[in-house]
N, C-alpha and C. Protein backbone atom coordinates (compact mmCIF):
# COMPACT_ATOMS: atom_id res chain seq x y z
N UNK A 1 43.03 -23.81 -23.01
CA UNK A 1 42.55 -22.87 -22.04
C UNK A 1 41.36 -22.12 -22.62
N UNK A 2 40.42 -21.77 -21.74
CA UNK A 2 39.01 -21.30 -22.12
C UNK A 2 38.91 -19.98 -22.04
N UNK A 3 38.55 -18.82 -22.88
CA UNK A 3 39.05 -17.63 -22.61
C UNK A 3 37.18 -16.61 -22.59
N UNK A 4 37.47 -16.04 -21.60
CA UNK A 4 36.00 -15.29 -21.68
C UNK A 4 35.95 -13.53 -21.80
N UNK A 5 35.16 -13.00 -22.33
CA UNK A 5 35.84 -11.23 -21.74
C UNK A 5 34.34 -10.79 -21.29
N UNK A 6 34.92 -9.19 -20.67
CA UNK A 6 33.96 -8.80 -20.02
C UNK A 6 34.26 -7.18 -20.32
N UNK A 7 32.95 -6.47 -20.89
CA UNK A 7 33.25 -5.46 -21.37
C UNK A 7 32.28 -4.45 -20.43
N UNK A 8 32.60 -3.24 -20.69
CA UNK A 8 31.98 -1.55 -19.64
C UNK A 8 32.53 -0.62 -20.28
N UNK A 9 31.70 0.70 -19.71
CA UNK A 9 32.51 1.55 -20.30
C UNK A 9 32.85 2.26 -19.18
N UNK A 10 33.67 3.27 -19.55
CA UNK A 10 34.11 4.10 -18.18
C UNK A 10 33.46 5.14 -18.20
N UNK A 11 33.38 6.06 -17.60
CA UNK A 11 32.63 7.59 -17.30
C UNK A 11 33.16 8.44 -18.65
N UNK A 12 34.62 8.33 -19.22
CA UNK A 12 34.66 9.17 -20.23
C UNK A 12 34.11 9.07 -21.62
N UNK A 13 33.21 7.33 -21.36
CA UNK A 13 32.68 6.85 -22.29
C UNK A 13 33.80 5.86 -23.51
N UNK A 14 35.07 5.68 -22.60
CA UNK A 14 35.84 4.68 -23.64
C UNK A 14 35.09 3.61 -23.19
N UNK A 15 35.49 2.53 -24.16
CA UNK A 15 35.30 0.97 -24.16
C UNK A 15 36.09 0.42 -23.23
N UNK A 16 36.08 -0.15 -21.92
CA UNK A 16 36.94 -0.90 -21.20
C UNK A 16 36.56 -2.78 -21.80
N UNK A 17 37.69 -3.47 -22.08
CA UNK A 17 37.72 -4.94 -21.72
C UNK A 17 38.49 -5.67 -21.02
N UNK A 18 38.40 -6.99 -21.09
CA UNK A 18 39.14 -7.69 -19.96
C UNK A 18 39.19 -9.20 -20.54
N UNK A 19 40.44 -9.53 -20.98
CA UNK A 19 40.06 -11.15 -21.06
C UNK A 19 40.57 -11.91 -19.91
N UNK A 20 39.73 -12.65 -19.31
CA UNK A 20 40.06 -13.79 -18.23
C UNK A 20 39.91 -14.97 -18.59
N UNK A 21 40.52 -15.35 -17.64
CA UNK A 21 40.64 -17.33 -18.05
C UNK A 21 39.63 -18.15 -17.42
N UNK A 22 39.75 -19.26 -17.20
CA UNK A 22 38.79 -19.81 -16.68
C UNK A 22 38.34 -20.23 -15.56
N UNK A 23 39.58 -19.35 -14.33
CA UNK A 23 39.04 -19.04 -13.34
C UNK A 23 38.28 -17.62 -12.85
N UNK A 24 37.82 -16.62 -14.21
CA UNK A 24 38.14 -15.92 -14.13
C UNK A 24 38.92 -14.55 -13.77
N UNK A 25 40.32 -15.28 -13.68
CA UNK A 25 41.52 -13.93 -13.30
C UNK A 25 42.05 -13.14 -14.78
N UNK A 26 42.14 -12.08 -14.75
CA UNK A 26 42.43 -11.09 -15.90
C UNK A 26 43.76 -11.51 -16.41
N UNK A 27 43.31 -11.95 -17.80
CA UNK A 27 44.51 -11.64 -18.43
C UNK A 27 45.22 -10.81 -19.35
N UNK A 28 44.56 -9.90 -19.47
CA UNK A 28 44.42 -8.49 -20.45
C UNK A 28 43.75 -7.63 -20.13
N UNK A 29 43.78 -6.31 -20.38
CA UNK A 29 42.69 -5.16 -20.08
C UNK A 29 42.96 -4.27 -21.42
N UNK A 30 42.08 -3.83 -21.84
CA UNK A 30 42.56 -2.75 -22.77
C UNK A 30 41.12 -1.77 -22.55
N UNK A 31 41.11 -0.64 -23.31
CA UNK A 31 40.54 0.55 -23.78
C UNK A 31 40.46 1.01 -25.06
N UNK A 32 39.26 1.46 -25.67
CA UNK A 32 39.38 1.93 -26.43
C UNK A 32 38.63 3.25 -27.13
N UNK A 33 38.78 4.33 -27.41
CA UNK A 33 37.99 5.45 -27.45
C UNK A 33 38.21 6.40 -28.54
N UNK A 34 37.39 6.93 -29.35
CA UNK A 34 37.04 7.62 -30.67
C UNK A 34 38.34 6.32 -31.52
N UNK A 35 38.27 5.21 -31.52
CA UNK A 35 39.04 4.84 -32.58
C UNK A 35 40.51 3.79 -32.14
N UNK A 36 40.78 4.64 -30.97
CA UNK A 36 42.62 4.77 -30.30
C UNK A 36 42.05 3.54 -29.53
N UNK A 37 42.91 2.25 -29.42
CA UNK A 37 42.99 1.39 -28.69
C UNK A 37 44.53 1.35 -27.43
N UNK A 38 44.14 0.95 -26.49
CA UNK A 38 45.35 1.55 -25.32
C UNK A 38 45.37 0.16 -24.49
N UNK A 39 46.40 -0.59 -24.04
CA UNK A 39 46.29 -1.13 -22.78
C UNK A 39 46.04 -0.34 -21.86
N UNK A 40 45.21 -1.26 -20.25
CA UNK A 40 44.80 -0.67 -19.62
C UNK A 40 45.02 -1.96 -18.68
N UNK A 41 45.12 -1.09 -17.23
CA UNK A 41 45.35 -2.16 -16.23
C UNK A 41 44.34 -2.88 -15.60
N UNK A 42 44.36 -4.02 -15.73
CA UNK A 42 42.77 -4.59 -14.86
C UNK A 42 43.25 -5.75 -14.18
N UNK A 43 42.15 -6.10 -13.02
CA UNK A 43 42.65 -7.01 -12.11
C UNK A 43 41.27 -7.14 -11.57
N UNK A 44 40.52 -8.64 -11.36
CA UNK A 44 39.85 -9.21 -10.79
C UNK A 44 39.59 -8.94 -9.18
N UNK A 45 38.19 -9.48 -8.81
CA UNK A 45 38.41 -9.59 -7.52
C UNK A 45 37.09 -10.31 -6.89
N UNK A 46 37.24 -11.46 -6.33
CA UNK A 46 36.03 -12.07 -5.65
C UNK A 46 36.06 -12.76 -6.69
N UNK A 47 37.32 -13.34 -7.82
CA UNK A 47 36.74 -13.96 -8.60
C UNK A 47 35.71 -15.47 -8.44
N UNK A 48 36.16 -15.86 -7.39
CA UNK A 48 35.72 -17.57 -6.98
C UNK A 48 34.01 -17.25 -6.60
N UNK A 49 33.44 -16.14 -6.72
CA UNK A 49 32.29 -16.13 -6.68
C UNK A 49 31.18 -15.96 -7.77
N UNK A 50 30.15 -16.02 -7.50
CA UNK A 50 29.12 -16.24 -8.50
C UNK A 50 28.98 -14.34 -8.79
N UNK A 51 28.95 -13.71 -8.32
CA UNK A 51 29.82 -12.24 -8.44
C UNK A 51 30.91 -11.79 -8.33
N UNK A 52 31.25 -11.39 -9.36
CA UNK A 52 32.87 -10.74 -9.20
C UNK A 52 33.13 -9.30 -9.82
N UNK A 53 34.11 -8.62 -9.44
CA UNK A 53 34.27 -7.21 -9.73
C UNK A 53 35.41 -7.40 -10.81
N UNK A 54 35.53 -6.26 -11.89
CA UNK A 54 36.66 -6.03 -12.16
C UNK A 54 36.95 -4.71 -12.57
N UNK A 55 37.99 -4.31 -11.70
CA UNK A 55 38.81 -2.96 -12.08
C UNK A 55 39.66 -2.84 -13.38
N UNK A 56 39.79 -1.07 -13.62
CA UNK A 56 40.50 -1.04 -14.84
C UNK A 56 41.07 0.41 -14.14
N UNK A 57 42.38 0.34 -14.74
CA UNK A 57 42.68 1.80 -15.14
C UNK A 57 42.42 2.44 -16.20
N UNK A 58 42.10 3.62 -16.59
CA UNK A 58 41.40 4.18 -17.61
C UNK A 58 42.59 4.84 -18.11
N UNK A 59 43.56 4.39 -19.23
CA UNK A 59 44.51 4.90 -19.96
C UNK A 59 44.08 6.31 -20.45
N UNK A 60 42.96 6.63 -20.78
CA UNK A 60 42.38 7.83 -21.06
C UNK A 60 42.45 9.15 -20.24
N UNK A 61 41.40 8.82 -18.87
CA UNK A 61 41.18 9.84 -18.41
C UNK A 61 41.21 9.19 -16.94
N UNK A 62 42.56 8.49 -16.88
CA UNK A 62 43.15 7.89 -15.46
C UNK A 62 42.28 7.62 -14.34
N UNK A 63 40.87 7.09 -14.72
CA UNK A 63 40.07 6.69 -13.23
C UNK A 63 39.89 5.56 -13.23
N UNK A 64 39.56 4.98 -12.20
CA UNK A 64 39.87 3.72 -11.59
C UNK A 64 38.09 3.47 -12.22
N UNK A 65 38.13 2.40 -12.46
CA UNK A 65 36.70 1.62 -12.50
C UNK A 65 36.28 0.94 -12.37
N UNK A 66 35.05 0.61 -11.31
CA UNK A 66 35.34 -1.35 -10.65
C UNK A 66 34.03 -1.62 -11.37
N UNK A 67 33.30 -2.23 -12.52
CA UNK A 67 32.47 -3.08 -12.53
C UNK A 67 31.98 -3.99 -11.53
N UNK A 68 30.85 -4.64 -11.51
CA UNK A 68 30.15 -6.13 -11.26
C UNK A 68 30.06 -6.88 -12.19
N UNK A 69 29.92 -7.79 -12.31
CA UNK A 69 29.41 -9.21 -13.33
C UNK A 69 28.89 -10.32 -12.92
N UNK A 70 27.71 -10.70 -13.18
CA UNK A 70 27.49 -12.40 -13.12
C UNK A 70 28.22 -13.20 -13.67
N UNK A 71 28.28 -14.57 -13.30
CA UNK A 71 29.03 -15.24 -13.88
C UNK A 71 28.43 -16.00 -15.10
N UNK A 72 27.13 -16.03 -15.42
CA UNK A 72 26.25 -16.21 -16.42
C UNK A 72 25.93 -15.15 -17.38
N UNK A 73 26.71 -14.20 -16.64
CA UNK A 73 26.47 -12.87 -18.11
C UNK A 73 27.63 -12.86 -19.18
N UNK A 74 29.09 -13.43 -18.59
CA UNK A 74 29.95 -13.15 -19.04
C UNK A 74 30.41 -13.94 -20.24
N UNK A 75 30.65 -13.97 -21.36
CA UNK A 75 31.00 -14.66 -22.76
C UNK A 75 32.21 -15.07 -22.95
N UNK A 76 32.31 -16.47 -23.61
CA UNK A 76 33.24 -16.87 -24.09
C UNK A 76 33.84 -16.49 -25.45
N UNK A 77 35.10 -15.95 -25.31
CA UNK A 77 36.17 -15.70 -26.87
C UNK A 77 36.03 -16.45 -27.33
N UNK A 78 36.12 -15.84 -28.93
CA UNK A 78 36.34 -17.19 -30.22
C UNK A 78 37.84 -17.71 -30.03
């Protein structure tokens, strides 16, 4: 299985990521900020398109955050 992530930050300035597969649907979300790494909830959407969104919950400072992404921006995991 081919694994890609997609990283943002949120408004409080943590690190949001996301690893998805290779349809891109989320299979992880985490956060991370001054140091503290947190799961965090994320979930795809529009993945079957050449744009897709992905939300996070912000374990931090609890706001919702929907990114954009190309599908040519996004990187493959080692």
């Amino acid at each position: 299985m081919s694994e890609m992530s997609v990283f943002s930050r949120c408004e409080c300035q943590a690190t949001l990521s996301a690893a998805l597969d290779e349809k891109r649907h989320v299979l992880s979300g985490s956060a991370t900020l001054r140091g503290k790494k947190e799961r965090a909830a994320a979930h795809s959407i529009g993945a079957d398109g050449e744009r897709f969104d992905v939300g996070w919950l912000c374990p931090f400072c609890n706001r919702n955050t929907l990114r954009s992404f190309h599908v040519d921006a996004i990187r493959k995991s080692a």
